[in-house]
PDB file of N, CA and C in Angstrom:
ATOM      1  N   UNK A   1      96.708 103.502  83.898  1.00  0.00           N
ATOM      2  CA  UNK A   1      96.550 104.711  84.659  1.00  0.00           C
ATOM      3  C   UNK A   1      97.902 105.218  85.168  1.00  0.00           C
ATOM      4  N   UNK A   2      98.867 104.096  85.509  1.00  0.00           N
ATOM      5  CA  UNK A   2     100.222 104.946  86.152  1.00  0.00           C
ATOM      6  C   UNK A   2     100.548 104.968  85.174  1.00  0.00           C
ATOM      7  N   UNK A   3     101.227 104.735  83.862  1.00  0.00           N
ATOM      8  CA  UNK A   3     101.715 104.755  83.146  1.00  0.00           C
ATOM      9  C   UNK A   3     101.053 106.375  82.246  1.00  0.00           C
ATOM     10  N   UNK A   4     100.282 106.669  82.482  1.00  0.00           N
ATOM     11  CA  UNK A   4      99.342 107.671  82.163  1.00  0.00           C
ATOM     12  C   UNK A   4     100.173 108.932  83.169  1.00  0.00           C
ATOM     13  N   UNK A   5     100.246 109.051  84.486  1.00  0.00           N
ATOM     14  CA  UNK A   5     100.456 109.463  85.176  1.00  0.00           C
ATOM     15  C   UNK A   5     101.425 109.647  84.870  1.00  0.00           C
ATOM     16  N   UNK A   6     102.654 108.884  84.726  1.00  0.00           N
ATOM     17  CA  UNK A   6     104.175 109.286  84.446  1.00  0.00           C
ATOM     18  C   UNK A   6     103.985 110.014  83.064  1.00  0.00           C
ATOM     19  N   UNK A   7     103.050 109.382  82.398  1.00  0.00           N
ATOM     20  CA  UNK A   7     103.460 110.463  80.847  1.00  0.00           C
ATOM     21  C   UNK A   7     103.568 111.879  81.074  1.00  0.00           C
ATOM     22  N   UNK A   8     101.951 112.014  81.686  1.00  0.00           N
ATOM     23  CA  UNK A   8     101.765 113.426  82.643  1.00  0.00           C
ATOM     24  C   UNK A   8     102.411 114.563  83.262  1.00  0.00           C
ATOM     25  N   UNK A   9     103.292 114.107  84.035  1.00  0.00           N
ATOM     26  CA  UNK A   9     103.998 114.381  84.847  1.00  0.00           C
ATOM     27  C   UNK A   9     105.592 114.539  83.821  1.00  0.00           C
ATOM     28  N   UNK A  10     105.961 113.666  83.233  1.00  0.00           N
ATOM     29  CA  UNK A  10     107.623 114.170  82.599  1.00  0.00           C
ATOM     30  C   UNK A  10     106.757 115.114  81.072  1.00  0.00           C
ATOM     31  N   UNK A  11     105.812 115.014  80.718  1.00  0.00           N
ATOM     32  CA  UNK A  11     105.410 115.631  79.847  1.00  0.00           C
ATOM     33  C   UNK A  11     105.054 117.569  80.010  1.00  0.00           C
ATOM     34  N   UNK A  12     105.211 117.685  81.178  1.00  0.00           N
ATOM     35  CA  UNK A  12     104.632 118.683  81.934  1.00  0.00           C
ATOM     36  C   UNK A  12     105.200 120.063  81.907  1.00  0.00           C
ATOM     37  N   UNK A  13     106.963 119.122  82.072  1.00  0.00           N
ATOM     38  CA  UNK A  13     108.119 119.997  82.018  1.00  0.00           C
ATOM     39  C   UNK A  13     108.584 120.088  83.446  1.00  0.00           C
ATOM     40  N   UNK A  14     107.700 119.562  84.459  1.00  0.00           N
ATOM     41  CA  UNK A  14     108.169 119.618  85.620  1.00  0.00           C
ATOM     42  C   UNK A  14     109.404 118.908  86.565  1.00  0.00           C
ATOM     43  N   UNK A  15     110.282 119.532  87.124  1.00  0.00           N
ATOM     44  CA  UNK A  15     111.479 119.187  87.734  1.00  0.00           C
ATOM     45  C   UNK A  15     111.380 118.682  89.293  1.00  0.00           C
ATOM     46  N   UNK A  16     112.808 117.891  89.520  1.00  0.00           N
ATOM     47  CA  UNK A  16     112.882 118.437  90.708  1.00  0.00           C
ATOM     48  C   UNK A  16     112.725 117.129  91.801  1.00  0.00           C
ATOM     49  N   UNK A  17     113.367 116.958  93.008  1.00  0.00           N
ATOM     50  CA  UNK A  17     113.389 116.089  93.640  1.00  0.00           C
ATOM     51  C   UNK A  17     112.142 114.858  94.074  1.00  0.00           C
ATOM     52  N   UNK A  18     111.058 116.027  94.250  1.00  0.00           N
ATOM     53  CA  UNK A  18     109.225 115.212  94.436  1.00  0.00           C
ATOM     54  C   UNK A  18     108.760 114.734  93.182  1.00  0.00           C
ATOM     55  N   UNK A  19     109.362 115.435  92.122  1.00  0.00           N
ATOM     56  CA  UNK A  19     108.953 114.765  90.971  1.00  0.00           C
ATOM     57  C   UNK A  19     109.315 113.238  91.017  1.00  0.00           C
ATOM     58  N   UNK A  20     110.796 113.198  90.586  1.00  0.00           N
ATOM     59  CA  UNK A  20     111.550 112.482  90.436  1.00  0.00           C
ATOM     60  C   UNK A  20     110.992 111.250  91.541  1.00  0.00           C
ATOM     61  N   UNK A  21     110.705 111.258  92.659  1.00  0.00           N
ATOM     62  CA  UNK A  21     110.356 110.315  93.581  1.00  0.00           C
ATOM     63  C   UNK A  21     108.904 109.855  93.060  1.00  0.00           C
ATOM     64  N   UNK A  22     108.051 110.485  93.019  1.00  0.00           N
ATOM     65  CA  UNK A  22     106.719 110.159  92.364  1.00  0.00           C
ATOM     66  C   UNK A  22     107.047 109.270  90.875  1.00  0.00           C
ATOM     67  N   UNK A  23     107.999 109.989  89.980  1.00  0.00           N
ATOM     68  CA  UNK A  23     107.887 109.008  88.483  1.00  0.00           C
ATOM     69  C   UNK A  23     108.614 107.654  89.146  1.00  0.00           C
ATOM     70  N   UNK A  24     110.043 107.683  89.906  1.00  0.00           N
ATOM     71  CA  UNK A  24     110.131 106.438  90.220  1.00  0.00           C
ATOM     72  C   UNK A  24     109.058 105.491  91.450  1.00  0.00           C
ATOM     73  N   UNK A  25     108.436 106.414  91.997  1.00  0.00           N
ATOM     74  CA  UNK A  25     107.169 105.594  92.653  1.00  0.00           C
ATOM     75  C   UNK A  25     106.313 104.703  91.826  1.00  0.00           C
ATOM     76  N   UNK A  26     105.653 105.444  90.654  1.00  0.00           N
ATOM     77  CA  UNK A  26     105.293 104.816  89.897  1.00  0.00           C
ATOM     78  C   UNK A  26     105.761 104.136  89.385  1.00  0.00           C
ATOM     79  N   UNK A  27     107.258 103.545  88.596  1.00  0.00           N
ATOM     80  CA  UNK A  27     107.557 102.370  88.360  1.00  0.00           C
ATOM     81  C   UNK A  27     107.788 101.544  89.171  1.00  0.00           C
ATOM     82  N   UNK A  28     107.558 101.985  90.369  1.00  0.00           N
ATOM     83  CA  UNK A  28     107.829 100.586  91.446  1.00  0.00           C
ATOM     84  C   UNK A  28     106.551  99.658  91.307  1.00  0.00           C
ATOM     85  N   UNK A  29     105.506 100.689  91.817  1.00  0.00           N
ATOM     86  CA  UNK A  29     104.017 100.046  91.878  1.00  0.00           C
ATOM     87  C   UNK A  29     104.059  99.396  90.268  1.00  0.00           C
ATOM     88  N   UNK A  30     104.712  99.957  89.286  1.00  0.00           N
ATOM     89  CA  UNK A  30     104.235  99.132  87.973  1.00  0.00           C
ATOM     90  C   UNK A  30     105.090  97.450  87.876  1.00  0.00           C
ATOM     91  N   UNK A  31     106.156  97.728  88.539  1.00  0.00           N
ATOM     92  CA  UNK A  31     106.931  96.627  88.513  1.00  0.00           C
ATOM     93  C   UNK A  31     106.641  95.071  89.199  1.00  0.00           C
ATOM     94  N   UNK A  32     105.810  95.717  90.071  1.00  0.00           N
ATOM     95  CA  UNK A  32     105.466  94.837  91.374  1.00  0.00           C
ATOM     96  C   UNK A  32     104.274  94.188  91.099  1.00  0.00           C
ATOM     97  N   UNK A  33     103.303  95.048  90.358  1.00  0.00           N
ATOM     98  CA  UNK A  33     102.830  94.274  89.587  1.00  0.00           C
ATOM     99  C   UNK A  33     102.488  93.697  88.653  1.00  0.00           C
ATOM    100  N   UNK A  34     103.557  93.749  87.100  1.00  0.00           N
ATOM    101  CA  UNK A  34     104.777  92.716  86.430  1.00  0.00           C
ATOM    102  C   UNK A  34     104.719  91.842  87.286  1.00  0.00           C
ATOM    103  N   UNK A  35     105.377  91.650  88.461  1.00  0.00           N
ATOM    104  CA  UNK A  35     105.477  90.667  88.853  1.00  0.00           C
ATOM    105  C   UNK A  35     104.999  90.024  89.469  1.00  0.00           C
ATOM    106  N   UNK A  36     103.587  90.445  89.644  1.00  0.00           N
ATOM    107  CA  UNK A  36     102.720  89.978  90.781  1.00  0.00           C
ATOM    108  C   UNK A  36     102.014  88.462  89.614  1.00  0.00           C
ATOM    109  N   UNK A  37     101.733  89.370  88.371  1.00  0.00           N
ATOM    110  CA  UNK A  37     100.604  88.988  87.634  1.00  0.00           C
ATOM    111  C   UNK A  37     101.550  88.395  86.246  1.00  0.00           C
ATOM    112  N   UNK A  38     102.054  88.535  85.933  1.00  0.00           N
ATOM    113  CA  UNK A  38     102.696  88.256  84.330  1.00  0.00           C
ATOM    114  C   UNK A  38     103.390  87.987  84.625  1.00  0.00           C
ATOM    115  N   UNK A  39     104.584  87.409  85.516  1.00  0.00           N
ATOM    116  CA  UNK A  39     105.894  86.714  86.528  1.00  0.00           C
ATOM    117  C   UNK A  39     105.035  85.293  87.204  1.00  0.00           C
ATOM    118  N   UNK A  40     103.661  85.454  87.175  1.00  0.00           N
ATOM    119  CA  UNK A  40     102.821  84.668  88.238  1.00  0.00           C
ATOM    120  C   UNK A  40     103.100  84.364  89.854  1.00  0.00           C
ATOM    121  N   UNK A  41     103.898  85.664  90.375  1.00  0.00           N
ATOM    122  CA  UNK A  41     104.356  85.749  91.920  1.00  0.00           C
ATOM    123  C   UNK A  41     103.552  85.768  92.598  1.00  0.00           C
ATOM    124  N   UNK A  42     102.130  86.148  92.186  1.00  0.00           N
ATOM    125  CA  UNK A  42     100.963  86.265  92.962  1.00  0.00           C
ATOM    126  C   UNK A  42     100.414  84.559  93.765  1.00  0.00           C
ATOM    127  N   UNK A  43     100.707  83.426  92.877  1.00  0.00           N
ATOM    128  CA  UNK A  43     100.612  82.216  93.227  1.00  0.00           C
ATOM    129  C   UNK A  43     101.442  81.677  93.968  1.00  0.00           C
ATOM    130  N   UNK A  44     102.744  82.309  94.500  1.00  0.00           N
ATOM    131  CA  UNK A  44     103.724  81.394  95.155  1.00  0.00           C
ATOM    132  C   UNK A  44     103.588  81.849  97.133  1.00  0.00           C
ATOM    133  N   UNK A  45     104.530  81.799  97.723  1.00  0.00           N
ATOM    134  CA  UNK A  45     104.339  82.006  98.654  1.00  0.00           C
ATOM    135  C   UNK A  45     104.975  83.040  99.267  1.00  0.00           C
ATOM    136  N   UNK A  46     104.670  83.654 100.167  1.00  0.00           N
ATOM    137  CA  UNK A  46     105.378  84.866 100.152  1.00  0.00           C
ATOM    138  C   UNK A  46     106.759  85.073 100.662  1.00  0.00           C
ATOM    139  N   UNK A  47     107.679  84.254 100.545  1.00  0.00           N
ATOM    140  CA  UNK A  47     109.008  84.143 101.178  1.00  0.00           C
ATOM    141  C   UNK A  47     109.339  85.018  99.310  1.00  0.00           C
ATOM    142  N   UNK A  48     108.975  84.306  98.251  1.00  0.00           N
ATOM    143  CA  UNK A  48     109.170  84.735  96.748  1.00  0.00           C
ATOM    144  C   UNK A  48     108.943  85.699  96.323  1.00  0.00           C
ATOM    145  N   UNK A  49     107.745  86.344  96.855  1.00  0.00           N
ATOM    146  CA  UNK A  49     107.257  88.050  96.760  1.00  0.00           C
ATOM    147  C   UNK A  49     108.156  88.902  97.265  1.00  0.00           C
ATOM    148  N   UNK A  50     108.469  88.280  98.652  1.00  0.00           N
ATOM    149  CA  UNK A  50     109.378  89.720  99.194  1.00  0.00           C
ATOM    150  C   UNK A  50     110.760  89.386  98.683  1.00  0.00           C
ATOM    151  N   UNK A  51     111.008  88.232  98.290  1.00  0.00           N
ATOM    152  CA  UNK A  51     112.812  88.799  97.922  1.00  0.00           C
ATOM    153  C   UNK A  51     112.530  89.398  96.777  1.00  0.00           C
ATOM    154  N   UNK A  52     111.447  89.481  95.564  1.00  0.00           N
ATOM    155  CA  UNK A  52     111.807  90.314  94.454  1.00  0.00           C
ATOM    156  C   UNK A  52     111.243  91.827  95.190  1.00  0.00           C
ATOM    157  N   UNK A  53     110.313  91.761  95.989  1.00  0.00           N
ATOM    158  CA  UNK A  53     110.361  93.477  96.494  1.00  0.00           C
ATOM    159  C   UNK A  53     111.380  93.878  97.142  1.00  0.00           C
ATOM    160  N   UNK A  54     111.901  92.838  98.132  1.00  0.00           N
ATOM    161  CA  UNK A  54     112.988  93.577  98.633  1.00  0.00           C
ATOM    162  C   UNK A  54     114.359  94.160  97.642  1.00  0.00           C
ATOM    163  N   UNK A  55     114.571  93.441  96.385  1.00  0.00           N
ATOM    164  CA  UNK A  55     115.307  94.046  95.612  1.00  0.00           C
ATOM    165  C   UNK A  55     114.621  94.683  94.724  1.00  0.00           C
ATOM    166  N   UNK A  56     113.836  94.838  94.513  1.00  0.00           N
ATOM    167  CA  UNK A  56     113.050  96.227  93.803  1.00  0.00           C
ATOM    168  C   UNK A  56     112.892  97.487  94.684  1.00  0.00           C
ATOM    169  N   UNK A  57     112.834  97.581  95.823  1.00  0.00           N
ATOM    170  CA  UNK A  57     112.989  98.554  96.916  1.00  0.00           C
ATOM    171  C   UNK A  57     114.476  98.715  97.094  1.00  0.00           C
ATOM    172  N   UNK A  58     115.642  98.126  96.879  1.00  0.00           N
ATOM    173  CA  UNK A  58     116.593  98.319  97.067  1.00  0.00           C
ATOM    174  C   UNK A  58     117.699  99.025  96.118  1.00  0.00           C
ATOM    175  N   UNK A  59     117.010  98.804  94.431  1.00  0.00           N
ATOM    176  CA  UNK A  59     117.445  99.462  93.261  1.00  0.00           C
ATOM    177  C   UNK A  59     116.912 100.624  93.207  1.00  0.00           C
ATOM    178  N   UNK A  60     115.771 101.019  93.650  1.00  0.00           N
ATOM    179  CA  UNK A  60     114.714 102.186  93.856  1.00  0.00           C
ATOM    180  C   UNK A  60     115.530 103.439  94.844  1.00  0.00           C
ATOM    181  N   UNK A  61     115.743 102.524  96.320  1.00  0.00           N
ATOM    182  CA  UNK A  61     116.264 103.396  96.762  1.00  0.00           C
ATOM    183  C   UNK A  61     117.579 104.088  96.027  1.00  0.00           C
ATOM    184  N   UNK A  62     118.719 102.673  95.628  1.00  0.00           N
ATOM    185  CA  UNK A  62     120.107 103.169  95.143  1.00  0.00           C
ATOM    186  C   UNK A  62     119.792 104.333  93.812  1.00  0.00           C
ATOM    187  N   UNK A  63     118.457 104.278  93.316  1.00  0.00           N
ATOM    188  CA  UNK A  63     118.999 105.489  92.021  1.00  0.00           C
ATOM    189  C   UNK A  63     118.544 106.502  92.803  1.00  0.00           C
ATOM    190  N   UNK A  64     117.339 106.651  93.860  1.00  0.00           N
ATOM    191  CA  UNK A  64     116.930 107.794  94.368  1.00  0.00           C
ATOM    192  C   UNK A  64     118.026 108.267  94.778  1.00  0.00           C
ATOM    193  N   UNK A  65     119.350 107.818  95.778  1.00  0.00           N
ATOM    194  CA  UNK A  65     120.407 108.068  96.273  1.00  0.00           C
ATOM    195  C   UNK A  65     121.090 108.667  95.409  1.00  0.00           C
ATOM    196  N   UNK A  66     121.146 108.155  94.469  1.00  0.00           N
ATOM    197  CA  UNK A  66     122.189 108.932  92.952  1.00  0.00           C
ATOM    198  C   UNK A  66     121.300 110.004  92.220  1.00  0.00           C
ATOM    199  N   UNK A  67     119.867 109.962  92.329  1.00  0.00           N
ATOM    200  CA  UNK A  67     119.660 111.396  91.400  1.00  0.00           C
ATOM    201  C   UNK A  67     119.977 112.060  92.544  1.00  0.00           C
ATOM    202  N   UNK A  68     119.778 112.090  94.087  1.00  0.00           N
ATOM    203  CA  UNK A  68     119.644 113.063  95.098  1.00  0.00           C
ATOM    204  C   UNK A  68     121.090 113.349  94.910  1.00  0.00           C
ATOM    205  N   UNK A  69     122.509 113.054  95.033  1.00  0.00           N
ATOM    206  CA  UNK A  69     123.414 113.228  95.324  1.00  0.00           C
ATOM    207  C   UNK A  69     124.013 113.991  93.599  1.00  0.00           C
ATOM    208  N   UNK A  70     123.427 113.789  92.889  1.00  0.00           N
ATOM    209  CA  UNK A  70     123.380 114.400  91.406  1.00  0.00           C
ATOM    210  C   UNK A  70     122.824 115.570  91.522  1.00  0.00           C
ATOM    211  N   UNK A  71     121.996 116.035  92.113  1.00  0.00           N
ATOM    212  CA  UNK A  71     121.119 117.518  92.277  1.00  0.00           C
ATOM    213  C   UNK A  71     122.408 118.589  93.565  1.00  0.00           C
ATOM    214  N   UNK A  72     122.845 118.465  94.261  1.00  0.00           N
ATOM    215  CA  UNK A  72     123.750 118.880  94.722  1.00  0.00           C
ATOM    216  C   UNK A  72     124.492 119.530  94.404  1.00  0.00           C
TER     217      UNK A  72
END
């Protein structure tokens, strides 16, 4: 379904800062759970969950920072 959604959406022709936050929204939520389920992070404890979210939230933010400062 997200993966559906992003097709959607860059298929559309549509631009633009909300875009751009929504398609990388969606690869976050897709990533997280990669790794929830097929990484098997879902079994460990959660000290292991949040350091890979916290650096998945942290690469997320740094490109949002660079397309935003790219649109300028």
């Amino acid at each position: 379904m997200l993966t559906g959604i992003t097709f959607a959406v860059c298929e559309s022709g549509l631009g633009g800062a909300g875009i751009m936050l929504l398609v990388l929204g969606t690869a976050v939520v897709k990533v997280q759970m990669v790794a929830n389920y097929f990484m098997g992070l879902r079994h460990t404890r959660w000290l292991w969950r949040s350091i890979v979210l916290v650096w998945l939230l942290l690469v997320a933010v740094l490109i949002a920072i660079a397309y935003l400062q790219s649109i300028r």
